[in-house]
C-alpha atoms as a PDB file:
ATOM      1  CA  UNK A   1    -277.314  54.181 -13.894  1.00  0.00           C
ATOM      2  CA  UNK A   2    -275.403  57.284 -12.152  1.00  0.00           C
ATOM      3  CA  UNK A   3    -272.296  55.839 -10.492  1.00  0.00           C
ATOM      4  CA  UNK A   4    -270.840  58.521  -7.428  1.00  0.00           C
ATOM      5  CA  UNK A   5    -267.277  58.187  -5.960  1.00  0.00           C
ATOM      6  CA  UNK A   6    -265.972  59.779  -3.058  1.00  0.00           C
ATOM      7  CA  UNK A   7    -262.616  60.150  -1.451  1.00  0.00           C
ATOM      8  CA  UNK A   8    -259.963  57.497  -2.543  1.00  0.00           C
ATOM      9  CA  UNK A   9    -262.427  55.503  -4.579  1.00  0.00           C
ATOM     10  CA  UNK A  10    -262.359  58.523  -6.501  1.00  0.00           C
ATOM     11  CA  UNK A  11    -258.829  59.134  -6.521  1.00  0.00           C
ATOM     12  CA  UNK A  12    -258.373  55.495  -7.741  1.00  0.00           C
ATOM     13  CA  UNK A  13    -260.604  55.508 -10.781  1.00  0.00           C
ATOM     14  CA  UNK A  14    -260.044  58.735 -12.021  1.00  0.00           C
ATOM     15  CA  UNK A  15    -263.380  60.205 -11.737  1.00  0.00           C
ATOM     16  CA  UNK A  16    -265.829  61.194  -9.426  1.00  0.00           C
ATOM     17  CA  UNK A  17    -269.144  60.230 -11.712  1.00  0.00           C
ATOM     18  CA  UNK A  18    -269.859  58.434 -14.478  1.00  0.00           C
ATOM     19  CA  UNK A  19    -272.978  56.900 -16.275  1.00  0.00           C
ATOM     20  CA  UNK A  20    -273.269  53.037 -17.232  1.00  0.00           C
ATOM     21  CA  UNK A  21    -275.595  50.402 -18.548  1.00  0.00           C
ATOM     22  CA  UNK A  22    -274.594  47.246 -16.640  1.00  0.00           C
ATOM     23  CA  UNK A  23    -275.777  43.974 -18.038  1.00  0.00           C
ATOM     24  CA  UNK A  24    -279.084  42.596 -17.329  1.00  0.00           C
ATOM     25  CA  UNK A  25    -277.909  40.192 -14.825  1.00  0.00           C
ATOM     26  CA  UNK A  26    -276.429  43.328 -12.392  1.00  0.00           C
ATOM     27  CA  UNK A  27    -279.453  43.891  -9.935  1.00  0.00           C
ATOM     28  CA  UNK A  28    -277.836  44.497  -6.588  1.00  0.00           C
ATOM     29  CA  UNK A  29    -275.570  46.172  -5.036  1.00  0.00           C
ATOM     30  CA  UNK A  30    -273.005  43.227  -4.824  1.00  0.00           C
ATOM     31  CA  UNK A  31    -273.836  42.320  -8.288  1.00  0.00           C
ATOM     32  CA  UNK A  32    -273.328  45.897  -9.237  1.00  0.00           C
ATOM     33  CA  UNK A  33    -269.442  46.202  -7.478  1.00  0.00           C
ATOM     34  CA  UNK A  34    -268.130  42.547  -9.022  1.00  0.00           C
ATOM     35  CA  UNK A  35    -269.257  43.878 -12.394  1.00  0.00           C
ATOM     36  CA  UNK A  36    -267.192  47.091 -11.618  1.00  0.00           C
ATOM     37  CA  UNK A  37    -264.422  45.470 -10.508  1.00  0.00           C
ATOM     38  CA  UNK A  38    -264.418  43.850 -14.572  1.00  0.00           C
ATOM     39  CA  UNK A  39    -264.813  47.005 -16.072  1.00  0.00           C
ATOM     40  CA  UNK A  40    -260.961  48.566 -15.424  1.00  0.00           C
ATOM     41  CA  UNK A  41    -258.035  47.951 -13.618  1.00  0.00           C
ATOM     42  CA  UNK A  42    -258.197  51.000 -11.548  1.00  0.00           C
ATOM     43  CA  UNK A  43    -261.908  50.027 -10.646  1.00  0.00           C
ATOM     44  CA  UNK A  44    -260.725  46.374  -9.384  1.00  0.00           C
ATOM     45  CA  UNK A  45    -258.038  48.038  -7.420  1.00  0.00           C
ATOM     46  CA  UNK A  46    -260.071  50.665  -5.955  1.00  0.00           C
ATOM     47  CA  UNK A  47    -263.041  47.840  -4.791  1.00  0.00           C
ATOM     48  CA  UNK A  48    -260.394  45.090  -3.804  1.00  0.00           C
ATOM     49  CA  UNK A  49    -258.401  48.542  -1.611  1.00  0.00           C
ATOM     50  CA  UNK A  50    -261.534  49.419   0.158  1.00  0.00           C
ATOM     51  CA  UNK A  51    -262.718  46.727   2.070  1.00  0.00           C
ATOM     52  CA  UNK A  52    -265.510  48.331   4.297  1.00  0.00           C
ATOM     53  CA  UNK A  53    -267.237  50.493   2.142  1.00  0.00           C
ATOM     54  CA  UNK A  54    -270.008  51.986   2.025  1.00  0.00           C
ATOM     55  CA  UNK A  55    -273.008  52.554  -0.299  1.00  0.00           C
ATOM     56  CA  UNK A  56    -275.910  54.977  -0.751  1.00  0.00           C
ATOM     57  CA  UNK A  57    -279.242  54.330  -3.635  1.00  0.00           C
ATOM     58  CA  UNK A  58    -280.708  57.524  -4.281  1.00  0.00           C
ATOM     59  CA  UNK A  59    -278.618  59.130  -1.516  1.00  0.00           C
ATOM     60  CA  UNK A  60    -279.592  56.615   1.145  1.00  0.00           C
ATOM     61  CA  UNK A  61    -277.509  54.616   3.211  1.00  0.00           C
ATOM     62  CA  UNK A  62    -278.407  50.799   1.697  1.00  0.00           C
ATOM     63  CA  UNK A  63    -276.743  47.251   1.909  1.00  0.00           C
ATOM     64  CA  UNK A  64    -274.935  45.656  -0.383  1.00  0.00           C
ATOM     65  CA  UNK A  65    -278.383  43.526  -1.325  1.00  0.00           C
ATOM     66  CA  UNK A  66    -279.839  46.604  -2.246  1.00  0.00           C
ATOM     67  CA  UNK A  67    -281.936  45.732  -5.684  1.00  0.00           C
ATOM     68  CA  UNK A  68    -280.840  47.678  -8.468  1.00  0.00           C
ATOM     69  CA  UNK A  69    -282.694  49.420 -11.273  1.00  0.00           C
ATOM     70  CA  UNK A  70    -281.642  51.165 -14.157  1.00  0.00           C
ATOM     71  CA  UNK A  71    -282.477  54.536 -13.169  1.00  0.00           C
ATOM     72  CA  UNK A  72    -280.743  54.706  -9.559  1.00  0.00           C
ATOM     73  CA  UNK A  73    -278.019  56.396  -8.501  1.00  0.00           C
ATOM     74  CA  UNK A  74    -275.461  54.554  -6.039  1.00  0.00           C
ATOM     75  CA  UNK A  75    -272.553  55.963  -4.521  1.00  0.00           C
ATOM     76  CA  UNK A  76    -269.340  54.546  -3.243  1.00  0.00           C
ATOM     77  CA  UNK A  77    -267.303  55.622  -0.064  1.00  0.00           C
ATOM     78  CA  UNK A  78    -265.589  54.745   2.678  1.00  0.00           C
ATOM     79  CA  UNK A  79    -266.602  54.620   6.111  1.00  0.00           C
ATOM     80  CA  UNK A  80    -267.314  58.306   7.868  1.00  0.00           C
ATOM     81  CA  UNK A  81    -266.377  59.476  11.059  1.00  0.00           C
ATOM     82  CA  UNK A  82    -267.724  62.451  12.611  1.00  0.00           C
ATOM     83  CA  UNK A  83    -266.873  64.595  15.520  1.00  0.00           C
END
């Protein structure tokens, strides 16, 4: 699974990609960011600093129910503004 950061999620962890395998059991969304939060300090802070982000699968917008497989590609952020 491709894992995308953007702006201070980035910043936080250190890098703006990176590939995992998370365990069986991680098949949403939710699932996906409570198993992140284990997998380094900087992730936890990151997740626990952000608390309205947002999430793409396979760059589009999804909830945070979203099912999961191994192949997708989500990607973090905070909320956008435009103007």
């Amino acid at each position: 699974m491709k894992i995308v950061y953007f702006a201070g999620l980035r910043r936080q962890i250190g890098v703006g990609e990176e590939i995992i395998e998370p365990p069986a059991g991680v098949s949403s969304v939710e699932a996906l960011v409570a198993w992140l939060k284990t997998h380094s300090p900087a992730h936890k802070s990151a997740f626990e600093g952000c608390p309205r982000l947002m999430v793409a699968v396979n760059q589009d917008y999804a909830d945070f129910d979203a099912k999961l497989a191994q192949d997708d590609e989500v990607a973090f952020f905070p909320p956008v503004t435009g103007g």
